[in-house]
Protein backbone atom coordinates (compact mmCIF):
# COMPACT_ATOMS: atom_id res chain seq x y z
CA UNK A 1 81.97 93.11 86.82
CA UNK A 2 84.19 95.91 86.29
CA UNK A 3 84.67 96.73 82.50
CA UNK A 4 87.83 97.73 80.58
CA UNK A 5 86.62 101.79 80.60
CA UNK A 6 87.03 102.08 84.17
CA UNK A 7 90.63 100.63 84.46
CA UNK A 8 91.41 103.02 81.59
CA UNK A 9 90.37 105.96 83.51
CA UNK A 10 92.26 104.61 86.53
CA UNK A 11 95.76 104.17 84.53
CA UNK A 12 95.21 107.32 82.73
CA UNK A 13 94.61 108.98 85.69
CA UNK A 14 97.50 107.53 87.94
CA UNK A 15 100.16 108.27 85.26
CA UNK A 16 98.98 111.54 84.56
CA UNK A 17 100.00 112.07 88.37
CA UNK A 18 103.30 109.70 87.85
CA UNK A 19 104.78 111.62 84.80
CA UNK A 20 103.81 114.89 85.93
CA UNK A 21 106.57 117.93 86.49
CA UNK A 22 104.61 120.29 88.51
CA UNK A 23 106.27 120.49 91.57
CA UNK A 24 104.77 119.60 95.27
CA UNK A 25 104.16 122.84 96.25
CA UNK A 26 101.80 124.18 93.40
CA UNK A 27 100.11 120.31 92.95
CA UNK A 28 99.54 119.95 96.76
CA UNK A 29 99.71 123.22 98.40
CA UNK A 30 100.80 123.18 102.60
CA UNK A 31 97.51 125.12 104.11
CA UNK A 32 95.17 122.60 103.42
CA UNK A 33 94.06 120.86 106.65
CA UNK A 34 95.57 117.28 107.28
CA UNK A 35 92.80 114.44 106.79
CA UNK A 36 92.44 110.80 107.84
CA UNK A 37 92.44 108.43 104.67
CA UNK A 38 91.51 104.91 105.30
CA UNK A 39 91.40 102.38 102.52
CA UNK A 40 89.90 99.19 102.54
CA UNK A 41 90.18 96.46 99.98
CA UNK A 42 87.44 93.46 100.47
CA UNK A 43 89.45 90.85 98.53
CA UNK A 44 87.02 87.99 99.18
CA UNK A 45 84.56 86.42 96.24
CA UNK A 46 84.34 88.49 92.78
CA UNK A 47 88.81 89.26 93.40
CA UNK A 48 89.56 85.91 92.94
CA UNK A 49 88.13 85.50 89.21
CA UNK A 50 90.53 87.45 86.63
CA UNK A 51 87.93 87.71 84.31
CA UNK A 52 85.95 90.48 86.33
CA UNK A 53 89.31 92.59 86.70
CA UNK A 54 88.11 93.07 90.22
CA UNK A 55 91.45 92.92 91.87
CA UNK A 56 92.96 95.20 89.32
CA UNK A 57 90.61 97.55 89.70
CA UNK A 58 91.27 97.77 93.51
CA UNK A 59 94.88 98.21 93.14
CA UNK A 60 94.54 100.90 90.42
CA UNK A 61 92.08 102.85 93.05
CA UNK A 62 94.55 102.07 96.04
CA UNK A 63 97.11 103.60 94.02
CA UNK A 64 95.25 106.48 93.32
CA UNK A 65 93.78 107.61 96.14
CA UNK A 66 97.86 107.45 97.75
CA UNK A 67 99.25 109.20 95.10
CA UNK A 68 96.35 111.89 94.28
CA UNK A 69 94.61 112.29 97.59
CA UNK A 70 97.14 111.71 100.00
CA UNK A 71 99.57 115.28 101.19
CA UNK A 72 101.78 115.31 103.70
CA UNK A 73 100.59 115.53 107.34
CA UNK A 74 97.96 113.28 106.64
CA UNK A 75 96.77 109.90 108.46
CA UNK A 76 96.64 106.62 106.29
CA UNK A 77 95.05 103.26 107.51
CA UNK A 78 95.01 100.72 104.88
CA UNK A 79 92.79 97.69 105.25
CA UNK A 80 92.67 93.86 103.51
CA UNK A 81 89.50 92.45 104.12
CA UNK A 82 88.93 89.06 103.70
CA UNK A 83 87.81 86.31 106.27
CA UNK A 84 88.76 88.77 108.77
CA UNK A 85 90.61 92.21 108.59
CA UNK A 86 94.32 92.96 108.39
CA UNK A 87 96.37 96.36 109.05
CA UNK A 88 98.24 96.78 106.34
CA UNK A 89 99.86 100.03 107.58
CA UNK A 90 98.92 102.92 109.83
CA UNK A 91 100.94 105.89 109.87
CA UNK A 92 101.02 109.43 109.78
CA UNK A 93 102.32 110.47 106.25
CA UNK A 94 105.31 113.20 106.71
CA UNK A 95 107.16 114.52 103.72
CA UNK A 96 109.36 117.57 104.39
CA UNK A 97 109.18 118.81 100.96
CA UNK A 98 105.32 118.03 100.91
CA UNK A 99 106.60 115.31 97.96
CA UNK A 100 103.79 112.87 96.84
CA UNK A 101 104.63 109.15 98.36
CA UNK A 102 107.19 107.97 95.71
CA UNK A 103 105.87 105.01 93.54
CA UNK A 104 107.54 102.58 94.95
CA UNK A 105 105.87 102.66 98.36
CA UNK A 106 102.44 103.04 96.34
CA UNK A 107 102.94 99.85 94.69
CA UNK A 108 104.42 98.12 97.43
CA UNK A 109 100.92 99.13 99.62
CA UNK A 110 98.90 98.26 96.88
CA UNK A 111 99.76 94.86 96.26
CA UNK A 112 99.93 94.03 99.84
CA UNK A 113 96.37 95.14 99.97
CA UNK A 114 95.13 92.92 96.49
CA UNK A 115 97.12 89.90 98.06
CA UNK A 116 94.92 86.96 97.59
CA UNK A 117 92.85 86.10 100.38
CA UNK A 118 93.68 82.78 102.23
CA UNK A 119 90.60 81.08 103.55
CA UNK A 120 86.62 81.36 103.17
CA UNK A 121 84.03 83.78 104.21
CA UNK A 122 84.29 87.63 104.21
CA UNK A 123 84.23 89.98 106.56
CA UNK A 124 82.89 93.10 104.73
CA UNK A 125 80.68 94.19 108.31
CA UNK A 126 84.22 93.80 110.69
CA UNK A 127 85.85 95.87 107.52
CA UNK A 128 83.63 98.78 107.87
CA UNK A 129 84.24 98.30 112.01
CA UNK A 130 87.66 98.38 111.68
CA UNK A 131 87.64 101.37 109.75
CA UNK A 132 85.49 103.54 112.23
CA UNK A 133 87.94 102.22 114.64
CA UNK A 134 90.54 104.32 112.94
CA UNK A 135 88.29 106.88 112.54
CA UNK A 136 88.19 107.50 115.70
CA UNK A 137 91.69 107.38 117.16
CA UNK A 138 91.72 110.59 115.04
CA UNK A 139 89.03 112.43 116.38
CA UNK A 140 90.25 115.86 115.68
CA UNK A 141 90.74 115.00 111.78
CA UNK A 142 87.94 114.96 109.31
CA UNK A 143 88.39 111.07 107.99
CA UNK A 144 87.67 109.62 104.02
CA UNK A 145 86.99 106.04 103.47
CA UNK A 146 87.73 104.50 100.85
CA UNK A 147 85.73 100.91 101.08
CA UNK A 148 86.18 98.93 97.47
CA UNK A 149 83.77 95.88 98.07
CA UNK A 150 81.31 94.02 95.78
CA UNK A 151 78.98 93.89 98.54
CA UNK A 152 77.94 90.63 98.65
CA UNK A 153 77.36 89.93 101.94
CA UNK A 154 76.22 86.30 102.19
CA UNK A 155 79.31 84.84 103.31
CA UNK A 156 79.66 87.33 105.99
CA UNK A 157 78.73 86.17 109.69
CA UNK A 158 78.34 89.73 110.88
CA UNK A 159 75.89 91.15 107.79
CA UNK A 160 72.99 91.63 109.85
CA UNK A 161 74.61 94.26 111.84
CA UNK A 162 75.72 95.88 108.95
CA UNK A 163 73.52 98.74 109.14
CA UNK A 164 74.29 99.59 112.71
CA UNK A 165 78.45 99.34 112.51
CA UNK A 166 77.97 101.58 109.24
CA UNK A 167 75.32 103.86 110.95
CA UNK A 168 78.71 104.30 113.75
CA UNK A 169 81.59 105.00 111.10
CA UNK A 170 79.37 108.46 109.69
CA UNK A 171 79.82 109.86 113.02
CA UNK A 172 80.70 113.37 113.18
CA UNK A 173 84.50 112.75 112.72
CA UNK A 174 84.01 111.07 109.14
CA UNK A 175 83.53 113.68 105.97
CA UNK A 176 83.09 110.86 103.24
CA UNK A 177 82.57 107.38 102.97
CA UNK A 178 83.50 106.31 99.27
CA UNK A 179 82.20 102.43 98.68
CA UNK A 180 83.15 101.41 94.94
CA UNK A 181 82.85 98.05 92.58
CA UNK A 182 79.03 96.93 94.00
CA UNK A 183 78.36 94.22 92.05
CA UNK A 184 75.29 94.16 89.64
CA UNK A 185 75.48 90.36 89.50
CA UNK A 186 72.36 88.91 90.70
CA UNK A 187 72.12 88.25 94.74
CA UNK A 188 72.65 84.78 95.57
CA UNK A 189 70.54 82.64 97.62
CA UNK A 190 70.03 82.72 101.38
CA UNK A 191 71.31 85.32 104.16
CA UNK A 192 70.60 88.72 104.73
CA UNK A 193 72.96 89.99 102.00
CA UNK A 194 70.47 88.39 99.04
CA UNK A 195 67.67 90.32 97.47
CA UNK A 196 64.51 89.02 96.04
CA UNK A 197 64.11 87.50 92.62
CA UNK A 198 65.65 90.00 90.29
CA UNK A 199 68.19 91.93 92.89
CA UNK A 200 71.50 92.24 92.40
CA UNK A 201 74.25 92.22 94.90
CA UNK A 202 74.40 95.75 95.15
CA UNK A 203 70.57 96.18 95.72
CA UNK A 204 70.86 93.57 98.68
CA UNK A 205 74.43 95.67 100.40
CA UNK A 206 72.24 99.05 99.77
CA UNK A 207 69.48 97.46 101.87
CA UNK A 208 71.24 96.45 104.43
CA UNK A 209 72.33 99.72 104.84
CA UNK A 210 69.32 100.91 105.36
CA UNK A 211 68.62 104.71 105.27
CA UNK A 212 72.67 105.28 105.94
CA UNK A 213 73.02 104.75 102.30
CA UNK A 214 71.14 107.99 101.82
CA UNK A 215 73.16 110.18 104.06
CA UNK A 216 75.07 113.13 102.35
CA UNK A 217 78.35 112.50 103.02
CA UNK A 218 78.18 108.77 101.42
CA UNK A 219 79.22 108.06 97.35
CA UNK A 220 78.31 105.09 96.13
CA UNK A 221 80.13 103.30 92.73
CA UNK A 222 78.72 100.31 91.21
CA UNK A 223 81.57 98.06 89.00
CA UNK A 224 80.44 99.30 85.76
CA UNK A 225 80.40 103.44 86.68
CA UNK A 226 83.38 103.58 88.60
CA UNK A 227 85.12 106.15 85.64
CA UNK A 228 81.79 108.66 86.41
CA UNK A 229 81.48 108.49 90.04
CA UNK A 230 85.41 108.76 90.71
CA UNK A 231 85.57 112.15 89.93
CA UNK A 232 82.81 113.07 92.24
CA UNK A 233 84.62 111.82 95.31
CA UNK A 234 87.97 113.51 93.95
CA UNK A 235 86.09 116.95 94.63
CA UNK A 236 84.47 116.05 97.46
CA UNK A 237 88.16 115.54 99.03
CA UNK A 238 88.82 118.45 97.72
CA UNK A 239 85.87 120.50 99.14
CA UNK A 240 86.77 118.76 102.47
CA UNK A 241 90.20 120.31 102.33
CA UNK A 242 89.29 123.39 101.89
C-alpha cells in the first residue's frame, strides 16, 4: 500500500501552499471559470490498517485538492464512503478576496472525511453514483472528481453495475475523473471485484470498468505512484480552467 514517497510529496506540496506569501490574486487569478470539485474518500478495508498509511494518504490528498484546486466561486461536494455514502458538505465556495479556504476548515473537512468507518461492506459503486448525482445538479459547470479508493470491490453489493454508474458520471458535464490509491495487493477470492490467479485489486476495479477506464478524461493512480500521477491531474485542472 501507499509508501512513505508519496505522503512526502503530499506534505511538501500542501505546505508549500500553507507557508506561501503570494497573494490570492496572482496564485488564483478571478477569470478562470468556476468548476464543480467533488471528493470522495472510500474509507472501507485497506483505511483501517495504519500500516498501509491509507487513511493518511487520503487526508493529505483531501487537503490538497481544497487548498490547491479549489478558487472561489467554485462548487465542492465532499463524500465518505463506506457501507453507504455520506455528504460531508456541499456548498458553493465564496471568498470575497478570492482567499484560499483557511486551514482550519481544510482540516476540519478532511478529517471528517478519513473518520473511521462504522460497520461492514463498502459501497465504492453508490460512491461513484453519488458523485454523478452532484455532477449533475451542476450542469452548467465542468465537474472534477476526485475518487481515492483501493478498489476492491468484493464487499460491495452494487459492483456489478459498476461499469454502467461509472459509464453515467463521464457524461458531458464531467472534465476529469481522478481515482487514486488502487491497490496492487492481490484480488481476493469470490465476487466480481476479484481477478484471476495473479490479479491484483486494481486489475479486478479496472475491469470492471470496462472500456470507461480508457476514456480521455479519466487518470488513474495506483498506491505506490501517487507522487507521479498527481501532477498530471494538477494540469489537467488547470487546462480545464482555462
Amino acid at each position: 500500500m501507499p509508501r512513505p514517497t508519496a505522503l512526502m510529496f503530499l506534505s511538501s506540496l500542501l505546505m508549500s501552499v500553507f507557508i506561501g506569501t503570494a497573494s490570492a490574486q496572482s496564485v488564483l487569478g478571478f477569470s478562470s471559470p468556476p468548476l464543480h470539485l467533488i471528493v470522495a474518500l472510500d474509507m472501507t478495508g485497506s483505511s483501517k490498517n495504519p500500516a498501509f498509511q491509507y487513511a493518511a494518504q487520503a487526508r493529505l490528498i483531501a487537503q490538497n485538492v481544497l487548498l490547491s484546486q479549489l478558487r472561489s466561486g467554485d462548487s465542492v461536494t465532499l463524500l465518505q464512503v463506506c457501507s453507504g455514502v455520506r455528504t460531508i458538505a456541499d456548498f458553493k465556495y465564496q471568498a470575497p478576496g478570492g482567499e484560499r479556504m483557511n486551514r482550519a476548515d481544510i482540516l476540519r473537512y478532511s478529517a471528517a472525511l478519513t473518520a473511521p468507518c462504522q460497520g461492514k461492506g463498502s459501497a465504492i459503486t453508490a460512491g461513484f453514483a453519488a458523485a454523478q448525482a452532484a455532477v449533475s445538479r451542476t450542469p452548467t459547470v465542468p465537474a472534477v472528481v476526485v475518487y481515492f479508493t483501493d478498489g476492491a470491490l468484493i464487499d460491495d453489493p452494487g459492483r456489478a453495475g459498476l461499469g454502467g454508474v461509472f459509464g453515467k458520471l463521464l457524461g458531458k458535464g464531467t472534465a476529469c475523473v481522478f481515482i487514486a490509491g488502487l491497490s496492487p495487493e492481490p484480488s481476493g477470492s469470490g465476487g466480481s471485484g476479484s481477478g484471476s490467479s495473479g490479479s491484483s485489486v486494481r486489475d479486478g476495479f479496472t475491469a470492471a470498468l470496462g472500456k470507461t477506464a480508457l476514456d480521455a478524461r479519466v487518470i488513474l493512480a495506483g498506491a505506490y505512484d501517487l507522487n507521479n500521477v498527481y501532477p498530471s491531474f494538477a494540469a489537467a485542472v488547470k487546462a480545464i480552467r482555462r
